[in-house]
N, C-alpha and C. Protein backbone atom coordinates (compact mmCIF):
# COMPACT_ATOMS: atom_id res chain seq x y z
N UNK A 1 0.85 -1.17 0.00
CA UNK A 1 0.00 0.00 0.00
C UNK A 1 0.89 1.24 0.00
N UNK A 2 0.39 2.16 -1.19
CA UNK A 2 1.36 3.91 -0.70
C UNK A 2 0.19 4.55 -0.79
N UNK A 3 1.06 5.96 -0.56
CA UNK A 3 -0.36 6.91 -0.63
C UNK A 3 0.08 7.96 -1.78
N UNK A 4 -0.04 8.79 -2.71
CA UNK A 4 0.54 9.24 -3.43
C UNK A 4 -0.14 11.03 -3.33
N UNK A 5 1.01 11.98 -3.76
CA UNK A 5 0.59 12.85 -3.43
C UNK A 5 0.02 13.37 -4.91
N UNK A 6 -0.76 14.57 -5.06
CA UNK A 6 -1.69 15.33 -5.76
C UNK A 6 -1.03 15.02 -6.73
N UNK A 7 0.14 15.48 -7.29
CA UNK A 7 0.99 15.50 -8.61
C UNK A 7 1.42 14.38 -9.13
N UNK A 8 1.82 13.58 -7.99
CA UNK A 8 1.71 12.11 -8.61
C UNK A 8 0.29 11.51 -9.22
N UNK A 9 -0.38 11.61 -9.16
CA UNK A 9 -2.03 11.53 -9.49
C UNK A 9 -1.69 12.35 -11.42
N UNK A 10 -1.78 13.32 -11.02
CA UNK A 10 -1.79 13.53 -12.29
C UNK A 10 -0.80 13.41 -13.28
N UNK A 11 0.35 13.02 -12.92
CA UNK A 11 1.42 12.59 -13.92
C UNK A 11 1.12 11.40 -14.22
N UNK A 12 1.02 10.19 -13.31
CA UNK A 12 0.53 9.14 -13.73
C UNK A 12 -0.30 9.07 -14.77
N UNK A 13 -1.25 10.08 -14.72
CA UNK A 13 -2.41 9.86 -15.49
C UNK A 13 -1.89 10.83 -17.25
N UNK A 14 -1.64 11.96 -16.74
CA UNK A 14 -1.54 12.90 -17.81
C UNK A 14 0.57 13.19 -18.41
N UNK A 15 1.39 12.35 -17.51
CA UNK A 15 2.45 13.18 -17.80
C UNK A 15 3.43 11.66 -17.28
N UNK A 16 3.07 10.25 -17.74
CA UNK A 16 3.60 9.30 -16.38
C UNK A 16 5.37 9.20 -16.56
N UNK A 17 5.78 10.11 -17.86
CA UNK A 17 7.21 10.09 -17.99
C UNK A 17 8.22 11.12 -17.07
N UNK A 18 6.98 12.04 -16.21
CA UNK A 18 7.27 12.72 -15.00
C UNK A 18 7.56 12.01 -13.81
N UNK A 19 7.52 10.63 -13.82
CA UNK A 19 7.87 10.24 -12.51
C UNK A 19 9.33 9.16 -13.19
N UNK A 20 9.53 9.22 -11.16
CA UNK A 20 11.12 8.31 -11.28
C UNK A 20 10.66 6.99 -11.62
N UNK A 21 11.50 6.47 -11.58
CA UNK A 21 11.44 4.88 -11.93
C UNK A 21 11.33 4.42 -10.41
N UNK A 22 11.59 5.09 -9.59
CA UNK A 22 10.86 4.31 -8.08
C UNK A 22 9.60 4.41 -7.52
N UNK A 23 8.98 5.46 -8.39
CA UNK A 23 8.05 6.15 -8.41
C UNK A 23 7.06 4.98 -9.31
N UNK A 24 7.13 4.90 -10.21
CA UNK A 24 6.65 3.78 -11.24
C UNK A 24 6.60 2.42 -10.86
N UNK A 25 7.66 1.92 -10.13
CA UNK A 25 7.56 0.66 -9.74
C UNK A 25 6.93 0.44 -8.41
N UNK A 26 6.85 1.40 -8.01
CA UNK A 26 6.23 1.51 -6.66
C UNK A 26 3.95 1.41 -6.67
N UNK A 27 4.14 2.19 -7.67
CA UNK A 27 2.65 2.35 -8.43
C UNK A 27 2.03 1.03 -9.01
N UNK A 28 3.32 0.64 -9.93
CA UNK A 28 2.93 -0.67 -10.48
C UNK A 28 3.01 -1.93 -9.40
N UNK A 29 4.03 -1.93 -8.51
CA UNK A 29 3.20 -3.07 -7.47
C UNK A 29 2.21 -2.50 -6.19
N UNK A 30 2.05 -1.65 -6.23
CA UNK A 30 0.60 -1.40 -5.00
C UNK A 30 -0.60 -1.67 -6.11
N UNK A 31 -0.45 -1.72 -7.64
CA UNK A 31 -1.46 -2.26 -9.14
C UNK A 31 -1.49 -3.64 -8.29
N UNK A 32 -0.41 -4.02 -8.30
CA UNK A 32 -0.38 -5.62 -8.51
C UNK A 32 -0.90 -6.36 -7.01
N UNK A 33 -0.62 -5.78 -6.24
CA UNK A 33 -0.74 -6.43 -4.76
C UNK A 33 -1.39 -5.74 -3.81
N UNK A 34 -1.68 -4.83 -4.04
CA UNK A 34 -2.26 -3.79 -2.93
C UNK A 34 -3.25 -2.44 -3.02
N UNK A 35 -3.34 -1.24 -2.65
CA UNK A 35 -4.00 -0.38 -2.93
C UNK A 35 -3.23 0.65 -2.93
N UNK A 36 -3.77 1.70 -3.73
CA UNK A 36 -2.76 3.13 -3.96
C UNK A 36 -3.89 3.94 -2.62
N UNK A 37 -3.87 4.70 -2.48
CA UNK A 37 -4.44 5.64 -1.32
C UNK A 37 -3.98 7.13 -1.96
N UNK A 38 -5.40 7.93 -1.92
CA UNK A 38 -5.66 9.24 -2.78
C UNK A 38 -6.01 9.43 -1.44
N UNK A 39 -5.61 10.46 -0.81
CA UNK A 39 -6.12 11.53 0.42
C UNK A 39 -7.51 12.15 -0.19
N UNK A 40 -8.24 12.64 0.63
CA UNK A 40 -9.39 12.92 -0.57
C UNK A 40 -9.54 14.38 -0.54
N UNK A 41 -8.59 15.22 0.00
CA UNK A 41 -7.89 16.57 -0.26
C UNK A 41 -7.10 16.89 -1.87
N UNK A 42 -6.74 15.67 -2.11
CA UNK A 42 -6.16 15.72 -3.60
C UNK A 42 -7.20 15.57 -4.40
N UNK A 43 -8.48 14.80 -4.27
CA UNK A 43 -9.39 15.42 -5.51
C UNK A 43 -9.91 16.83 -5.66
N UNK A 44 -9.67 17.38 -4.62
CA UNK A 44 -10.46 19.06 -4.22
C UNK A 44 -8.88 19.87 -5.15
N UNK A 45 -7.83 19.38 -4.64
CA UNK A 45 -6.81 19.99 -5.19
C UNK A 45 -6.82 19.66 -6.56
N UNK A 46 -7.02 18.80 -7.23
CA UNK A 46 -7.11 18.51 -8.61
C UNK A 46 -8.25 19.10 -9.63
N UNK A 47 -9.75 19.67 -8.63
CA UNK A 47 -10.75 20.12 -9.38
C UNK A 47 -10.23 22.04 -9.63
N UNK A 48 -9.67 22.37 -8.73
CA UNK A 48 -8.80 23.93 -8.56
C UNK A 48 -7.83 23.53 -9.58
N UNK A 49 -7.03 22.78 -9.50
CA UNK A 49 -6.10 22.79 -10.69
C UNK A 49 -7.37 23.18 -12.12
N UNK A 50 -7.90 22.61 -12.25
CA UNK A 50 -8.29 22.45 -13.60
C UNK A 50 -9.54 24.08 -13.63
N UNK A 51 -9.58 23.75 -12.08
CA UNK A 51 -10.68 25.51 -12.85
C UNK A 51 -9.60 26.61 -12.64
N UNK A 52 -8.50 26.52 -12.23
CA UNK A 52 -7.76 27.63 -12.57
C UNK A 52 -6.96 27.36 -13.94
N UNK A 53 -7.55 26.25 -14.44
CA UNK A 53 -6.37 26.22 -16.05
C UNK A 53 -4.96 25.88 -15.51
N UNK A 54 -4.72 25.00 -14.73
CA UNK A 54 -3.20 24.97 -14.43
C UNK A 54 -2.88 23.80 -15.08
N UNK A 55 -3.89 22.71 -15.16
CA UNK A 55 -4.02 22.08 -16.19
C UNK A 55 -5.09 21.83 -17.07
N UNK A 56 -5.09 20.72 -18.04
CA UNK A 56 -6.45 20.89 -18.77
C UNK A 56 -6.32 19.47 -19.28
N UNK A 57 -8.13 18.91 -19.31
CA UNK A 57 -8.15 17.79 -19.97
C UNK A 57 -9.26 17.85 -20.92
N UNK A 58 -9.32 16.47 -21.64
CA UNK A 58 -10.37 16.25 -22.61
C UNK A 58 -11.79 16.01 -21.83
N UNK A 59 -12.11 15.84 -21.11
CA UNK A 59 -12.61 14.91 -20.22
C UNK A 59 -13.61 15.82 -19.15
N UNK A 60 -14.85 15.90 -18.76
CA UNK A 60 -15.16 16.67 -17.34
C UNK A 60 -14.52 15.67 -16.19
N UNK A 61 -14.46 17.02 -15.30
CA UNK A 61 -13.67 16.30 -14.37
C UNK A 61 -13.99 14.98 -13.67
N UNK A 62 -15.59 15.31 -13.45
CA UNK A 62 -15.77 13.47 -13.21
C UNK A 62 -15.45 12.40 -13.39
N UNK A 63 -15.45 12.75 -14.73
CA UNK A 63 -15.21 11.52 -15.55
C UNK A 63 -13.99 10.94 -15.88
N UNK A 64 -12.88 12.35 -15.59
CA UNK A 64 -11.34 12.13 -15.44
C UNK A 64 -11.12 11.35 -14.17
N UNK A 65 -11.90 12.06 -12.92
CA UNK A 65 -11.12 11.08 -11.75
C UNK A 65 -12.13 9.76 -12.07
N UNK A 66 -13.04 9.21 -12.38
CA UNK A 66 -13.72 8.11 -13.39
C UNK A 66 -12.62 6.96 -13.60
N UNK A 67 -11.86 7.43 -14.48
CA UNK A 67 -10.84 7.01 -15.46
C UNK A 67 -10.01 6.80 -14.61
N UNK A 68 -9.42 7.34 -13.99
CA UNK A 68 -7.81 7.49 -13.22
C UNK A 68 -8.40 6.39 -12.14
N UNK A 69 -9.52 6.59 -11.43
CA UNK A 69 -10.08 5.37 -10.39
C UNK A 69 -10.40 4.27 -11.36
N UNK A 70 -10.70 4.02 -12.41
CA UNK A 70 -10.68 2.50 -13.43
C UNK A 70 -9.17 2.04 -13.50
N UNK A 71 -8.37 2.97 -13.88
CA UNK A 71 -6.88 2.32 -14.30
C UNK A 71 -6.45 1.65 -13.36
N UNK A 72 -6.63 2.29 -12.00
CA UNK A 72 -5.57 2.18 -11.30
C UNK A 72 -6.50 1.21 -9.75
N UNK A 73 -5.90 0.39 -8.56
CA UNK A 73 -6.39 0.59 -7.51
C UNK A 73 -6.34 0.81 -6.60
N UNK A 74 -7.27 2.19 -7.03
CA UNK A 74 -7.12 4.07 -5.92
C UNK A 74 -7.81 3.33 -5.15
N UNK A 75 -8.02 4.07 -3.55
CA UNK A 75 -8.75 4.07 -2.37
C UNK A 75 -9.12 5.34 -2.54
N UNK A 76 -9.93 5.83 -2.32
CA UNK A 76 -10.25 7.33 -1.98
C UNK A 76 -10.09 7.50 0.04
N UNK A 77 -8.97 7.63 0.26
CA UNK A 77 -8.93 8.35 2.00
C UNK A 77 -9.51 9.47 2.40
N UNK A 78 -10.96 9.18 3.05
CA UNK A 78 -11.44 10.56 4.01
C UNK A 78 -10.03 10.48 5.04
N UNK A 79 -11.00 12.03 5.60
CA UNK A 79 -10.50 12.81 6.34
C UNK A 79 -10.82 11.89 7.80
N UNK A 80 -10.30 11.52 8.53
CA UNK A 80 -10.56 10.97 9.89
C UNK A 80 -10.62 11.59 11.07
N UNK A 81 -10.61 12.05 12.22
CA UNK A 81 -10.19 12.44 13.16
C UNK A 81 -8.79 12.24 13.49
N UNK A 82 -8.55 11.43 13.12
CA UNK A 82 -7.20 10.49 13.77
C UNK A 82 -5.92 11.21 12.74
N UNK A 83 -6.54 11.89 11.84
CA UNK A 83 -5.96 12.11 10.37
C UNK A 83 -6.08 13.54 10.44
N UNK A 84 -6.80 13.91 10.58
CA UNK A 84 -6.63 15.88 10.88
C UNK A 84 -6.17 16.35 12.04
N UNK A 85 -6.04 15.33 13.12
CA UNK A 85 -5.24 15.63 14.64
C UNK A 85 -4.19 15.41 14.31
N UNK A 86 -3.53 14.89 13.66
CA UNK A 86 -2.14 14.40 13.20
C UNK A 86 -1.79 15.80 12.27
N UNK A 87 -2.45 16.23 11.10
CA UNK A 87 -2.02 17.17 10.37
C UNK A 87 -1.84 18.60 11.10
N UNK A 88 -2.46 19.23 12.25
CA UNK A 88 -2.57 20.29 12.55
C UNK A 88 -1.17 20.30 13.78
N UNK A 89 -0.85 18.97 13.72
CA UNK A 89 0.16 18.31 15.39
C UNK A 89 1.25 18.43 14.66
N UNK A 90 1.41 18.25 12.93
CA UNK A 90 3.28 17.63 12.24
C UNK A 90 3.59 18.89 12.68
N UNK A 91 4.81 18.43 13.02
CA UNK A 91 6.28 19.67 13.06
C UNK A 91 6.18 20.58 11.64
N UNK A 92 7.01 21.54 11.71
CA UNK A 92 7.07 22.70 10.41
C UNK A 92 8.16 21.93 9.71
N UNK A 93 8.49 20.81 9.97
CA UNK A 93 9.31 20.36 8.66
C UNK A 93 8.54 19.77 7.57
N UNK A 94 7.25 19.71 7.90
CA UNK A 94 6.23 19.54 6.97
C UNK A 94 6.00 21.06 6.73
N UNK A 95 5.67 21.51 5.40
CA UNK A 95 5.22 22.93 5.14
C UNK A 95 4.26 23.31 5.89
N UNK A 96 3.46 24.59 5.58
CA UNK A 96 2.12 24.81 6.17
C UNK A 96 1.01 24.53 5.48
N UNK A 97 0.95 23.95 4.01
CA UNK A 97 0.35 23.66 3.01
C UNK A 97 -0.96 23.01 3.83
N UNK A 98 -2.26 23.23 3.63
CA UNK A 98 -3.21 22.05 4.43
C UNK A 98 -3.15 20.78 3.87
N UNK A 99 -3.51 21.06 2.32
CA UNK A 99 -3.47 19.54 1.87
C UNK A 99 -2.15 18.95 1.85
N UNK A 100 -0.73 19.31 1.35
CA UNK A 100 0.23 18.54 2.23
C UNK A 100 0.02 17.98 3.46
N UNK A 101 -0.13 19.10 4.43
CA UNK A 101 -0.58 18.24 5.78
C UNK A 101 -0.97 16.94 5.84
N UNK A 102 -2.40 16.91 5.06
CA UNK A 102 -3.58 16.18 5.04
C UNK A 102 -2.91 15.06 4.48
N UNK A 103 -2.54 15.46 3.36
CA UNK A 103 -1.26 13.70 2.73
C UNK A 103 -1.17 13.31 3.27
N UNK A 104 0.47 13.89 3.95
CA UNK A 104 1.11 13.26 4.76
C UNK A 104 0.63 12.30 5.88
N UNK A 105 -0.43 13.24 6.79
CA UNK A 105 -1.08 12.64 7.91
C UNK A 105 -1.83 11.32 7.14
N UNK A 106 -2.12 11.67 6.03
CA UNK A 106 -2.94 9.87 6.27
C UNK A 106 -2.23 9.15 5.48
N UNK A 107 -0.87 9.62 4.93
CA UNK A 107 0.60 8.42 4.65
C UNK A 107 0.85 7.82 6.10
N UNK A 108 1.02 8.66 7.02
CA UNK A 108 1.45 8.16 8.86
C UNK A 108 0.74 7.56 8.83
N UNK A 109 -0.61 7.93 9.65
CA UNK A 109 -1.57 7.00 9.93
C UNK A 109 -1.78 5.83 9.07
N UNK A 110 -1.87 5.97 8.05
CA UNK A 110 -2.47 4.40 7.29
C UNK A 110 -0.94 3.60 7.12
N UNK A 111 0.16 4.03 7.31
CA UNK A 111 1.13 4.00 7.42
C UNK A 111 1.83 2.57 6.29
N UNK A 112 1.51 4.17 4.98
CA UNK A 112 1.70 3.90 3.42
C UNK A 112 2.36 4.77 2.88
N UNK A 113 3.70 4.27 2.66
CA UNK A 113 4.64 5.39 2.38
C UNK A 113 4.39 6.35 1.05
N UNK A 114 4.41 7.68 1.11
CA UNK A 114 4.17 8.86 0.29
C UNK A 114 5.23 8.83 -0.75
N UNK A 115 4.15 8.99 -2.20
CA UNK A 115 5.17 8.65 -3.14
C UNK A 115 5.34 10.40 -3.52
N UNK A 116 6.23 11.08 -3.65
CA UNK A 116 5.80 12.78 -4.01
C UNK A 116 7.68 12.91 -4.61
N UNK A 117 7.42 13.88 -5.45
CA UNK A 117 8.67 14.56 -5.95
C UNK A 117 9.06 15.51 -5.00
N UNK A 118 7.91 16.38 -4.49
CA UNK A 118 8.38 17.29 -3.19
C UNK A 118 9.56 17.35 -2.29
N UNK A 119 10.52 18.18 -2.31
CA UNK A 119 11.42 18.02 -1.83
C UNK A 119 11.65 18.19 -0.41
N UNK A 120 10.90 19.12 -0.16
CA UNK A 120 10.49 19.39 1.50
C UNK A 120 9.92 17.98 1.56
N UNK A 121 8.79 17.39 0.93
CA UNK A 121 8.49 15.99 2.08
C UNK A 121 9.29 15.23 2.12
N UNK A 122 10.30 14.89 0.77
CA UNK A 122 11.33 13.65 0.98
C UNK A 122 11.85 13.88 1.73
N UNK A 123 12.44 15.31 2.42
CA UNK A 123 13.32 15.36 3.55
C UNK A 123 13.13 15.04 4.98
N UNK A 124 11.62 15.09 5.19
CA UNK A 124 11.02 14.96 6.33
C UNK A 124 11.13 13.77 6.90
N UNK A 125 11.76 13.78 8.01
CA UNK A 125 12.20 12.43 9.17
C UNK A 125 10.63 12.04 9.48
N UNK A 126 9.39 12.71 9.30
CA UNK A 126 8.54 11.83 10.15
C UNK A 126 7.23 11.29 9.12
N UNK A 127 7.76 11.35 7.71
CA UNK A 127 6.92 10.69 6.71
C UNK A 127 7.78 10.03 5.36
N UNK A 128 7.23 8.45 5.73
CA UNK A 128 8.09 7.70 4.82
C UNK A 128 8.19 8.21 3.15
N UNK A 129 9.20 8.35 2.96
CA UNK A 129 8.51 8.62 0.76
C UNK A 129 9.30 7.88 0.13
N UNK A 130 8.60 7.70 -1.26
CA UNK A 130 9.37 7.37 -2.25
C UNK A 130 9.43 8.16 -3.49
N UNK A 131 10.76 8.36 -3.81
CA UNK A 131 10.90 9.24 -4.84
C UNK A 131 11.72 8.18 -5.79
């Protein structure tokens, strides 16, 4: 099981020559054996991407996260208690970002290492990643 952050979501889907090769193999066996885990802060972050034009698809957005939940097997992660007490508690070596927060906290808790290019999270001692 990982949990993958916002951008990984959409490279996979729209850009997958944007990720590392640990990044990829990591995707392709949580395919094969396990579940990927979408925070469900990254679909809210993904519908702003697209109404601010930061990116753009063929597709309404439904029907994009539709698609991306057929390819792949996503979990959609609410928000928990256990999961927003944790995000408002990380140290500032996590940014102040909410939905970072929100990742991260339910990479800990479900305790499924965060796949992100982010360089601030890879550095972070208190959330596993893979880059």
């Amino acid at each position: 099981m990982i949990t993958l952050d916002t951008h990984i979501i959409i490279w996979d889907a729209l850009q997958p020559d944007k990720l590392s090769r640990r990044a990829r193999n990591a995707i392709d066996q949580a395919n094969e054996t396990g579940e990927i885990l979408i925070a469900d802060i990254s679909l809210w972050e993904i519908a702003m991407l697209l109404h601010k034009n930061r990116i753009t698809i063929d597709v309404p957005y439904t029907e994009f996260i539709g698609l991306i939940r057929a390819a792949n097997h996503y979990v959609f992660e609410s928000i928990t208690p256990e999961i927003a007490d944790l995000s408002v508690s990380l140290t500032s070596e996590i940014n102040l970002d909410p939905a970072d927060r929100l990742i991260c906290a339910t990479s800990i808790v479900r305790g499924a290492p965060l796949v992100t290019a982010d360089s601030n999270l890879r550095k972070s001692t208190v959330v596993n990643s893979i880059w």
